[in-house]
PDB file of N, CA and C in Angstrom:
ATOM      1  N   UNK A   1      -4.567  11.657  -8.585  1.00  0.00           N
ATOM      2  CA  UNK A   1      -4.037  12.193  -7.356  1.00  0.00           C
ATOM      3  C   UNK A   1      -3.355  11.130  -6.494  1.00  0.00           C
ATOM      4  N   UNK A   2      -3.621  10.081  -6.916  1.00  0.00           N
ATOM      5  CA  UNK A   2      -3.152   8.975  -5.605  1.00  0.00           C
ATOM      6  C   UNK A   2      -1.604   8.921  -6.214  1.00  0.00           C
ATOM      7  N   UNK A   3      -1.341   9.193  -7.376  1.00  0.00           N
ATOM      8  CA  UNK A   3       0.425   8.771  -7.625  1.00  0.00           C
ATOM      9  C   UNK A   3       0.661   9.862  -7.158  1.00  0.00           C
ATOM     10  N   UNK A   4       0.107  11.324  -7.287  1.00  0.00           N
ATOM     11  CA  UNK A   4       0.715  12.353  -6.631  1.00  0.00           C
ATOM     12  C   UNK A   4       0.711  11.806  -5.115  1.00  0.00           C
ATOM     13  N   UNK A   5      -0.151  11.768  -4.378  1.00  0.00           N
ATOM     14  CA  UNK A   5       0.208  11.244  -2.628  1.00  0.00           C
ATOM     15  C   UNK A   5       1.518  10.271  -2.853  1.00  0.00           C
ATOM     16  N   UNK A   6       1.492   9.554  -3.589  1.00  0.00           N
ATOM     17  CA  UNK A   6       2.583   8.597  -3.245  1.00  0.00           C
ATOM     18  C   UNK A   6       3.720   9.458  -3.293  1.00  0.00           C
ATOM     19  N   UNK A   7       4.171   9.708  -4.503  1.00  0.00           N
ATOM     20  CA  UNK A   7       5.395  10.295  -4.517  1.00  0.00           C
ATOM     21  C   UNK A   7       5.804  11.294  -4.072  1.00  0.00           C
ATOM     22  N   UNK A   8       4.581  12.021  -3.698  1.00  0.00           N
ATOM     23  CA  UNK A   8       4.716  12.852  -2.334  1.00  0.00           C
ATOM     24  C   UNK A   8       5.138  12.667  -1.012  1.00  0.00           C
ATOM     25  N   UNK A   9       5.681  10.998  -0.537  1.00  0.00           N
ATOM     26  CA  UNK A   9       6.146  11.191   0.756  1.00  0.00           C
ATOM     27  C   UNK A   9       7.352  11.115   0.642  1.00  0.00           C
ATOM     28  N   UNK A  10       7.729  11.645   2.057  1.00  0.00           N
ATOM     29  CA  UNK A  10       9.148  11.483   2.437  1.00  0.00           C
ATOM     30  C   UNK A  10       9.876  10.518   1.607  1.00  0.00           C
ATOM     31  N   UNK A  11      10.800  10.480   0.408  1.00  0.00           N
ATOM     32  CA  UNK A  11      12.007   9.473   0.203  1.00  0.00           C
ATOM     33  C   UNK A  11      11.766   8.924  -0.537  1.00  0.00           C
ATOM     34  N   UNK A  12      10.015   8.983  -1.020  1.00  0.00           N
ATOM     35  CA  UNK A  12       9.787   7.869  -2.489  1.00  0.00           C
ATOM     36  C   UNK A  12      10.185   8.512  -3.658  1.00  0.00           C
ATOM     37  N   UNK A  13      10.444   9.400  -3.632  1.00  0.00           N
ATOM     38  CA  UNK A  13      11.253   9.548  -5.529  1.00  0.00           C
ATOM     39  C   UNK A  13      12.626   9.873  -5.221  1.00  0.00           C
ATOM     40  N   UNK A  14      13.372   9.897  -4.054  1.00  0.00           N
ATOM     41  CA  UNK A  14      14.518   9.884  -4.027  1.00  0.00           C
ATOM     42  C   UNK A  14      14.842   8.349  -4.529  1.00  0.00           C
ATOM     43  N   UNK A  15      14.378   7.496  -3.459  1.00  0.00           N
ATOM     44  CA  UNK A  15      14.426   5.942  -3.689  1.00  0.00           C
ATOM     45  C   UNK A  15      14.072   5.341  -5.329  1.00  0.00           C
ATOM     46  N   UNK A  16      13.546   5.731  -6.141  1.00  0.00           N
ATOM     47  CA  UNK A  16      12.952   5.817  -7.237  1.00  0.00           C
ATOM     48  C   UNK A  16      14.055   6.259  -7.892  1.00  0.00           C
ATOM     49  N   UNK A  17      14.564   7.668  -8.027  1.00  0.00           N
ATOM     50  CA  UNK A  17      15.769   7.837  -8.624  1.00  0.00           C
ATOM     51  C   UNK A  17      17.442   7.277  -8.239  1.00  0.00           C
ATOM     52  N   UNK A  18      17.356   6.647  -6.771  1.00  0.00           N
ATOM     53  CA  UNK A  18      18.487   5.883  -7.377  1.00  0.00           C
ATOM     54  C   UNK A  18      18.458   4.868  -8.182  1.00  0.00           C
ATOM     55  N   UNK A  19      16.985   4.146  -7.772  1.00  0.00           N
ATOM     56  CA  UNK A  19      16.730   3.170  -8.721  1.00  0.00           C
ATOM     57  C   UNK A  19      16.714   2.811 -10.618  1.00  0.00           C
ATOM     58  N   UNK A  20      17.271   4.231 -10.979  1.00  0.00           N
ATOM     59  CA  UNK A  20      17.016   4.447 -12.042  1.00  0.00           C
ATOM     60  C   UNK A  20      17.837   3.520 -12.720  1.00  0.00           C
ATOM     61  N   UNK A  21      18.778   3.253 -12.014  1.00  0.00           N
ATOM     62  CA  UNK A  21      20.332   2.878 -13.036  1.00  0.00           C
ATOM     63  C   UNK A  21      20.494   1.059 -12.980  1.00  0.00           C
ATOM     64  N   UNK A  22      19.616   0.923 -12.057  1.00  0.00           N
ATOM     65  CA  UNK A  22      19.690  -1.065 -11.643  1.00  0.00           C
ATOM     66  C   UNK A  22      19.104  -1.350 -10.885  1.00  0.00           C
ATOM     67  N   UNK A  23      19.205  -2.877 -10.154  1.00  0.00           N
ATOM     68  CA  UNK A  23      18.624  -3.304  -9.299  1.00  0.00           C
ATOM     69  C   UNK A  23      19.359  -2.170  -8.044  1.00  0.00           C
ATOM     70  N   UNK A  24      19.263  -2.393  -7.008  1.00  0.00           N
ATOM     71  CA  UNK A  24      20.311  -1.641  -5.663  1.00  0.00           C
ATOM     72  C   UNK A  24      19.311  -2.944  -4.431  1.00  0.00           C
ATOM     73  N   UNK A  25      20.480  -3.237  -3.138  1.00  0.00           N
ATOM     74  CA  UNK A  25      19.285  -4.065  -1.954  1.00  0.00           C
ATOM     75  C   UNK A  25      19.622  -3.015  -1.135  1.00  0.00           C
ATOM     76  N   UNK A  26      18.968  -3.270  -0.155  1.00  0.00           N
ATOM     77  CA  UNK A  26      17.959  -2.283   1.070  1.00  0.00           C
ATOM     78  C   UNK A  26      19.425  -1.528   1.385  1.00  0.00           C
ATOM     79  N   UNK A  27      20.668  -2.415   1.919  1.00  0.00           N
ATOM     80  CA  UNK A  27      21.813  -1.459   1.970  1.00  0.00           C
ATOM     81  C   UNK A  27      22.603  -0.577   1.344  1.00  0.00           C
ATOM     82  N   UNK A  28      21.963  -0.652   0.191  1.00  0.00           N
ATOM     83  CA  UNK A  28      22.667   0.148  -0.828  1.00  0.00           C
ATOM     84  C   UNK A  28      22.071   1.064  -0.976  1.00  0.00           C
ATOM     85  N   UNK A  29      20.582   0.961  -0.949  1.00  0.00           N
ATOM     86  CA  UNK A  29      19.705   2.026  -0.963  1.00  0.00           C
ATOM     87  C   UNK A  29      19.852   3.071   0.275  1.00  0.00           C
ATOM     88  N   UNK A  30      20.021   2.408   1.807  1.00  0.00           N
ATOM     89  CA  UNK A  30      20.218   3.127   2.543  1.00  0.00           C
ATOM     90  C   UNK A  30      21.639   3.809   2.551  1.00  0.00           C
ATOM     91  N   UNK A  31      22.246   3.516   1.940  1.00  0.00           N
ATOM     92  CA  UNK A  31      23.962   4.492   2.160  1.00  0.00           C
ATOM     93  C   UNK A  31      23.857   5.411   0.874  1.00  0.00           C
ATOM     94  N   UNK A  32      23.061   5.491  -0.066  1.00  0.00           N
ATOM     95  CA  UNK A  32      22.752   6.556  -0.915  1.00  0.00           C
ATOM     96  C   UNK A  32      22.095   7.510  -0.836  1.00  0.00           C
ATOM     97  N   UNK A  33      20.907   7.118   0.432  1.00  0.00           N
ATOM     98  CA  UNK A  33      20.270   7.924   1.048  1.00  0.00           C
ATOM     99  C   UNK A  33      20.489   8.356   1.900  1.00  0.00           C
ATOM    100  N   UNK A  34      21.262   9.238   2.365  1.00  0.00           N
ATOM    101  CA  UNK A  34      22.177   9.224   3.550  1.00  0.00           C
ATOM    102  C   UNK A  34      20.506  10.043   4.906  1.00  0.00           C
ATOM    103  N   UNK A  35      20.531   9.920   5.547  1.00  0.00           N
ATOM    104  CA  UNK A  35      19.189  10.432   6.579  1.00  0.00           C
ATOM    105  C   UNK A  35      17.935   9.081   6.529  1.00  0.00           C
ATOM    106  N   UNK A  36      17.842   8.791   5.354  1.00  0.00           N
ATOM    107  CA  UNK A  36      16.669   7.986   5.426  1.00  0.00           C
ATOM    108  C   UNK A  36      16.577   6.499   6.665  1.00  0.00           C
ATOM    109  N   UNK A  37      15.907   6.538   7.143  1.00  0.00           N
ATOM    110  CA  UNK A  37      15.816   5.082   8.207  1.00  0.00           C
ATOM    111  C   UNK A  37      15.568   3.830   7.695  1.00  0.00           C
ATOM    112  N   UNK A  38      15.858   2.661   8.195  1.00  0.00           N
ATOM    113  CA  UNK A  38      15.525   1.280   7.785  1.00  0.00           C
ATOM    114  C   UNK A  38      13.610   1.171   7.772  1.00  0.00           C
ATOM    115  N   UNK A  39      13.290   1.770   8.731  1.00  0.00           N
ATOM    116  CA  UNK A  39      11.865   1.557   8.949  1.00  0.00           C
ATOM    117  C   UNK A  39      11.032   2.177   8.015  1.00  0.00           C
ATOM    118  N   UNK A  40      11.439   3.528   7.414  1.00  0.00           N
ATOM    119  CA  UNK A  40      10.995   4.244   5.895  1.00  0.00           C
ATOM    120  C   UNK A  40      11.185   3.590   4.725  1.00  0.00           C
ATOM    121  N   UNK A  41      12.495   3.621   4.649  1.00  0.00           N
ATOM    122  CA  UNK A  41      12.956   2.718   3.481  1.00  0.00           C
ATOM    123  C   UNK A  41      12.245   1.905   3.277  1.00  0.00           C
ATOM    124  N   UNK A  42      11.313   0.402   4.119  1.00  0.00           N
ATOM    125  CA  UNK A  42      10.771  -0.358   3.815  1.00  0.00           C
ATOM    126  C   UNK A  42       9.597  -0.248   3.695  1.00  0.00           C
ATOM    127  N   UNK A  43       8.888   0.580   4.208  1.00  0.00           N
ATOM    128  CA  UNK A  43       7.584   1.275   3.948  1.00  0.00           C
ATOM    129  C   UNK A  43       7.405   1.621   2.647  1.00  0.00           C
ATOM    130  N   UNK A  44       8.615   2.823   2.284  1.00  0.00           N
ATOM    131  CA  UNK A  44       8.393   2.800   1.098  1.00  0.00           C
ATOM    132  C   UNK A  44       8.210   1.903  -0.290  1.00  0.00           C
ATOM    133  N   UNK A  45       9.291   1.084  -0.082  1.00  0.00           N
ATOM    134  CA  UNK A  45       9.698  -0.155  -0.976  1.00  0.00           C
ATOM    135  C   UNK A  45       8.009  -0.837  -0.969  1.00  0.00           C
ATOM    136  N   UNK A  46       7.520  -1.180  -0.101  1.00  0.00           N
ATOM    137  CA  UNK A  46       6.389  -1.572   0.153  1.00  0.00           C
ATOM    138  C   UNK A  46       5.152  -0.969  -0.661  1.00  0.00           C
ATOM    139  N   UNK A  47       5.200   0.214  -0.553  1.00  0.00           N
ATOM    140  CA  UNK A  47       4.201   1.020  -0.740  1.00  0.00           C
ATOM    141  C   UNK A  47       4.692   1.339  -2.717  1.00  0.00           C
ATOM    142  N   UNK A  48       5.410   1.591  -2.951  1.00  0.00           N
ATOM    143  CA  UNK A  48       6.136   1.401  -4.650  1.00  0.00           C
ATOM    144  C   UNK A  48       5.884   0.099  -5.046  1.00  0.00           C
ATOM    145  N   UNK A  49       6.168  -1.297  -4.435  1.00  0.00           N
ATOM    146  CA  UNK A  49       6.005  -2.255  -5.328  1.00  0.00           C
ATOM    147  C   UNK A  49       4.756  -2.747  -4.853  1.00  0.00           C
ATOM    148  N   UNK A  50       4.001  -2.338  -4.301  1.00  0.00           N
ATOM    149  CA  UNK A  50       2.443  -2.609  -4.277  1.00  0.00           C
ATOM    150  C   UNK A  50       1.658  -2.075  -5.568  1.00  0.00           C
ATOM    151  N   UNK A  51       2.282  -0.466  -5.709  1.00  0.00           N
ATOM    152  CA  UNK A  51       1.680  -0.171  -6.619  1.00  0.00           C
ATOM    153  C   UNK A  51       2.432  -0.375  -7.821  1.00  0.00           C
ATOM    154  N   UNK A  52       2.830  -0.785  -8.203  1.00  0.00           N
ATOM    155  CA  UNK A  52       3.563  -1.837  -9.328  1.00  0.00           C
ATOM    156  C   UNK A  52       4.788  -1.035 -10.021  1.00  0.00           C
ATOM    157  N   UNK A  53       5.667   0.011  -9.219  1.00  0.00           N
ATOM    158  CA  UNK A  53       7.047   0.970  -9.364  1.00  0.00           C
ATOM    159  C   UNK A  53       7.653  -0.165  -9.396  1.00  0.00           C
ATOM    160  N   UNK A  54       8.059  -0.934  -8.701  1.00  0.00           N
ATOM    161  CA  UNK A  54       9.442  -1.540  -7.929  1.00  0.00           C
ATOM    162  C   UNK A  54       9.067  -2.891  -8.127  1.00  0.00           C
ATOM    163  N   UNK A  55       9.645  -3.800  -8.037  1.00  0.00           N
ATOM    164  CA  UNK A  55       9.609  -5.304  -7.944  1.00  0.00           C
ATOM    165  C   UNK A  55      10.781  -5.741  -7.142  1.00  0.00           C
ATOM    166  N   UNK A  56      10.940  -6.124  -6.126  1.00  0.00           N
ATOM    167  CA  UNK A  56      12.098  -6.971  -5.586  1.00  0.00           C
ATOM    168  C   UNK A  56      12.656  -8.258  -6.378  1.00  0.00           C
ATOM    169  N   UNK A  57      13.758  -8.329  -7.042  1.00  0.00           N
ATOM    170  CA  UNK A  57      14.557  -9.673  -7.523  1.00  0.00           C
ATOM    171  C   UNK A  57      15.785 -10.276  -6.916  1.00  0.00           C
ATOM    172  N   UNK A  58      16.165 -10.763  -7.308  1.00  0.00           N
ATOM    173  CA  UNK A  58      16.852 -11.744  -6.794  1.00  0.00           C
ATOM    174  C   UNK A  58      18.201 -11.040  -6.902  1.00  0.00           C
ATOM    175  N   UNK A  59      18.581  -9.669  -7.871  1.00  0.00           N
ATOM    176  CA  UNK A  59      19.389  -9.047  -7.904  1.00  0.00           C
ATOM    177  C   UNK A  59      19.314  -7.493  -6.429  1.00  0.00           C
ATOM    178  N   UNK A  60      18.267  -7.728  -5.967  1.00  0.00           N
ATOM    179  CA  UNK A  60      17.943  -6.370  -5.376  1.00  0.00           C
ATOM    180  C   UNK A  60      16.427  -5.754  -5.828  1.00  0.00           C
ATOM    181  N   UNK A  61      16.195  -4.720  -5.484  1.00  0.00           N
ATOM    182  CA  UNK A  61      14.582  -3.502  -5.950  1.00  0.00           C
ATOM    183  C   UNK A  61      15.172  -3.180  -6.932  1.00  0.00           C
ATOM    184  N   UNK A  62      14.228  -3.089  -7.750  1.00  0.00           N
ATOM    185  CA  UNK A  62      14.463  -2.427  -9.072  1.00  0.00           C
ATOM    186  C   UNK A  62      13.407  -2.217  -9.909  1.00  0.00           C
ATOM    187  N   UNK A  63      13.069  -0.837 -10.945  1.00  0.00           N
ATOM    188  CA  UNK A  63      12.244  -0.478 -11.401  1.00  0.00           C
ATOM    189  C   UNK A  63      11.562  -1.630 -12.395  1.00  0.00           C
ATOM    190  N   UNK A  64      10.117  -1.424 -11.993  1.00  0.00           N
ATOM    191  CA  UNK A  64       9.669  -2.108 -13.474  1.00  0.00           C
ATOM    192  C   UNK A  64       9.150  -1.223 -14.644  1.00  0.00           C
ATOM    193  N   UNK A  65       8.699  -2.008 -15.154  1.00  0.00           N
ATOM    194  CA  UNK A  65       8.588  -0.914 -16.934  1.00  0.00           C
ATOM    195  C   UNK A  65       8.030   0.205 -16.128  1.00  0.00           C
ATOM    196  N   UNK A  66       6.618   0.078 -15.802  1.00  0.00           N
ATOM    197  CA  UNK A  66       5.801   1.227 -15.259  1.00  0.00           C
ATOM    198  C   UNK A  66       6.726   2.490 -14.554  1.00  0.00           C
ATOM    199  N   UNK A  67       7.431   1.626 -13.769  1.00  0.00           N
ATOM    200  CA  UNK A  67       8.800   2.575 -12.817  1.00  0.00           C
ATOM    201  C   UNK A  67      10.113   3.408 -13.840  1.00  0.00           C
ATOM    202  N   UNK A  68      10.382   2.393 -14.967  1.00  0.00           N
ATOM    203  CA  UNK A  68      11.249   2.916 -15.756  1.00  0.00           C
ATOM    204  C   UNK A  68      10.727   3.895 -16.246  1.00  0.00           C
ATOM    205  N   UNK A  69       9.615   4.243 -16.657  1.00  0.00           N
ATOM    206  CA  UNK A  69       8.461   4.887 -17.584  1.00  0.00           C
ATOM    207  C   UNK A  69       8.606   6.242 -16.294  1.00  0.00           C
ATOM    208  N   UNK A  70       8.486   5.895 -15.460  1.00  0.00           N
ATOM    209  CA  UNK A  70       8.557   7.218 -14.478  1.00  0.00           C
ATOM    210  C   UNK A  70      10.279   7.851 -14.637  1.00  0.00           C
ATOM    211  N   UNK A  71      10.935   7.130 -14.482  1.00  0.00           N
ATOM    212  CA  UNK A  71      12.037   7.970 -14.463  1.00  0.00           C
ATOM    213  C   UNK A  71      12.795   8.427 -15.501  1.00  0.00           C
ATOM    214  N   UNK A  72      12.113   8.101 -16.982  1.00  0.00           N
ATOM    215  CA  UNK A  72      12.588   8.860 -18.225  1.00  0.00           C
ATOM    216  C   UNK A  72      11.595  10.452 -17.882  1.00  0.00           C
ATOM    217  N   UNK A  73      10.408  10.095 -17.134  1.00  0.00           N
ATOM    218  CA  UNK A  73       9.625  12.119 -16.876  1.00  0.00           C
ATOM    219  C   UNK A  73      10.151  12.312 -15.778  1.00  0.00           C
ATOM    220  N   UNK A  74      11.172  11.716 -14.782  1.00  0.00           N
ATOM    221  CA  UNK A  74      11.473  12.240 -13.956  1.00  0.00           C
ATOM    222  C   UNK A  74      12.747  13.447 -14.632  1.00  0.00           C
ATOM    223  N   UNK A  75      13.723  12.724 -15.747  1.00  0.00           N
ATOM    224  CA  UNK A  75      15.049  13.285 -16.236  1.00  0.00           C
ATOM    225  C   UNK A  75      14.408  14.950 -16.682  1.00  0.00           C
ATOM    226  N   UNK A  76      13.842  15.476 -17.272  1.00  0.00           N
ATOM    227  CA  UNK A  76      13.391  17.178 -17.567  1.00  0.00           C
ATOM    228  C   UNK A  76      13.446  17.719 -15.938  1.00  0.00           C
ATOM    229  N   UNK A  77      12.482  16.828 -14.880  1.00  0.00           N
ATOM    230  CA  UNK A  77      12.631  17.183 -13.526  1.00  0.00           C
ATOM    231  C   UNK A  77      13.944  17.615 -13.220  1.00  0.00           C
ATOM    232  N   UNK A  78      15.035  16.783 -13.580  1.00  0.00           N
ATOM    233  CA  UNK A  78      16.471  16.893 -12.579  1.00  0.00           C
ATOM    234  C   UNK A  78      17.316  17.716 -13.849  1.00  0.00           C
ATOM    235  N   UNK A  79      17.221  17.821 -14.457  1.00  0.00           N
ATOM    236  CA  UNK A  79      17.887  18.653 -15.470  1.00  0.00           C
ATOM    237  C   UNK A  79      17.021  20.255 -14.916  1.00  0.00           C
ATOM    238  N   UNK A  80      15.841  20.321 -14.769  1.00  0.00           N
ATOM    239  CA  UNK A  80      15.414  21.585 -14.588  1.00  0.00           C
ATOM    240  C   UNK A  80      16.032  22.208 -13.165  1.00  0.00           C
ATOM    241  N   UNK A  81      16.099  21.040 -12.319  1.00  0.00           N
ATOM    242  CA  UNK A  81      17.027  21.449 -10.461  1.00  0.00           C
ATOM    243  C   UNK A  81      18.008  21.971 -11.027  1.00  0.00           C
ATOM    244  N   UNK A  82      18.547  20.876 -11.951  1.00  0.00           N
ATOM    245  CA  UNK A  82      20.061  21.324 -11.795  1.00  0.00           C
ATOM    246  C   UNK A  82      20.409  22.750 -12.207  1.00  0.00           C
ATOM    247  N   UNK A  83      19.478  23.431 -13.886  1.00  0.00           N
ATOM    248  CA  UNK A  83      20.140  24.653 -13.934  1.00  0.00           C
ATOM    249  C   UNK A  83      19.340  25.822 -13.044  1.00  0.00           C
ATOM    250  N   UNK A  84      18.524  25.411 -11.869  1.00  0.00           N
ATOM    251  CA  UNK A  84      18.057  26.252 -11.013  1.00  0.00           C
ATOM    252  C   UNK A  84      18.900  26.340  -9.801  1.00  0.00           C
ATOM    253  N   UNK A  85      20.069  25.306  -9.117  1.00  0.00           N
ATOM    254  CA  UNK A  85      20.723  25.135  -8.532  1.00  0.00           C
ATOM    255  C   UNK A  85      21.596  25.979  -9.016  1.00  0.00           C
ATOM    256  N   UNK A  86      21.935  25.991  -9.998  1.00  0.00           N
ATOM    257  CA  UNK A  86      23.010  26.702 -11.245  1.00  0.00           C
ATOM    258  C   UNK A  86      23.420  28.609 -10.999  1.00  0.00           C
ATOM    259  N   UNK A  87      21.715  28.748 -10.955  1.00  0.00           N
ATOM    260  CA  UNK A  87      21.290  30.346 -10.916  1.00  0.00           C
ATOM    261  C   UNK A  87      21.077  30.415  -9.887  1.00  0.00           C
ATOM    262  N   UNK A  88      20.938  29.805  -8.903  1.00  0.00           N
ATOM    263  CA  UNK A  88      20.994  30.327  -7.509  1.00  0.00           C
ATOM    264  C   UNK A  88      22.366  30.466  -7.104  1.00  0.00           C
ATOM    265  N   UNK A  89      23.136  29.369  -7.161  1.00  0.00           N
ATOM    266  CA  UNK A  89      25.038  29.826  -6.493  1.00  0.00           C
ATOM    267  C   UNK A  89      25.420  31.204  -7.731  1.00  0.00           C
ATOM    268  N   UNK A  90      24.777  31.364  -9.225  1.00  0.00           N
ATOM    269  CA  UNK A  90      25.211  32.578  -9.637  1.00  0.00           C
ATOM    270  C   UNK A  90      24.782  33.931  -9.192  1.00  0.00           C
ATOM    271  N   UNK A  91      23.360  33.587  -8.616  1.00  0.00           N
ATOM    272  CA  UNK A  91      22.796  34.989  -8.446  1.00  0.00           C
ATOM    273  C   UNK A  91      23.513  35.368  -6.490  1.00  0.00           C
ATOM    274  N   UNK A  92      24.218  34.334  -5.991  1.00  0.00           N
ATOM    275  CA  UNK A  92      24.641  33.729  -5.033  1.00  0.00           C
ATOM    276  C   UNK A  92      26.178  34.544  -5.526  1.00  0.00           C
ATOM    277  N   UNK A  93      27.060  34.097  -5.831  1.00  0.00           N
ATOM    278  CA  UNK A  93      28.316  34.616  -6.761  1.00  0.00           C
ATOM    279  C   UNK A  93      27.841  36.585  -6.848  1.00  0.00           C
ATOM    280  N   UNK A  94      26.879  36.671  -7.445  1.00  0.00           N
ATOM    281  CA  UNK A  94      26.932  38.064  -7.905  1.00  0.00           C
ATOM    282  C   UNK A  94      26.352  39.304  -6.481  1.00  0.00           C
ATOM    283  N   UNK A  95      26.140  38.718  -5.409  1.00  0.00           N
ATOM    284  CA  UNK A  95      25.695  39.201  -4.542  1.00  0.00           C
ATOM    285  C   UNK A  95      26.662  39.556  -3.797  1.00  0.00           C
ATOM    286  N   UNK A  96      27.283  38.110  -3.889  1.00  0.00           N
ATOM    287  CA  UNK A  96      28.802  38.124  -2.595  1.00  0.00           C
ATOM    288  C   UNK A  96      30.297  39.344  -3.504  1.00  0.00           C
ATOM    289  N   UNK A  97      29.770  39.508  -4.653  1.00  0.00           N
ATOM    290  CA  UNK A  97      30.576  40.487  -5.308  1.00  0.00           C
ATOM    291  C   UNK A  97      30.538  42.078  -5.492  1.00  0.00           C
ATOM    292  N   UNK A  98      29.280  42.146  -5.425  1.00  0.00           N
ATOM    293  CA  UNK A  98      28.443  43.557  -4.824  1.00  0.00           C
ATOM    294  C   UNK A  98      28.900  43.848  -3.253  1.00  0.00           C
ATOM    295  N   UNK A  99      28.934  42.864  -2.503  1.00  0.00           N
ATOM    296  CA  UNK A  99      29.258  42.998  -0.960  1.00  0.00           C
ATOM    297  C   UNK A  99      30.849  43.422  -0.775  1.00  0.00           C
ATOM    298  N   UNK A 100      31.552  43.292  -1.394  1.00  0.00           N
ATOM    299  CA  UNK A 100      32.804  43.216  -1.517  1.00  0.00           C
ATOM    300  C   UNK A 100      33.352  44.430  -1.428  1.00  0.00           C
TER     301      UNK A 100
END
């Protein structure tokens, strides 16, 4: 339950999935996250590489194995949004066509 609390707050698996692709530093992270604050952001970062997600380098935050290991079970996650996003603008589409 405690990785569930974690990744349960505000912005930690957003932050996590940009991280998927490289290092990113705190500004990069914040302009991808568009809403998130400087004061979260670092909380979080904090609270991920405590528990051994994230490591800060010399390139930027970036996943470690444990973290990489999360975001290959995160990919079924975002593939499953996406074709639910999918069927909602269709069932969305077929409504606004009935109205018509």
């Amino acid at each position: 339950m405690a990785a569930m609390d974690l990744f349960g707050r505000r912005w930690a698996l957003r932050i996590l999935w940009e991280l998927r692709e490289g290092p990113l530093g705190a500004r990069a992270l914040l302009a991808r996250c568009e809403g998130l604050s400087s004061s979260v952001l670092y909380q979080r970062l904090r609270e991920l590489t405590s528990s051994g997600i994230v490591t800060n380098s010399p390139d930027g935050y970036e996943l470690t194995r444990l973290g990489t290991a999360l975001g290959h079970a995160l990919r079924p996650l975002d593939d499953w949004a996406t074709a639910w996003a999918q069927a909602q603008e269709q069932a969305k589409d077929g409504q606004d066509s009935l109205e018509a």
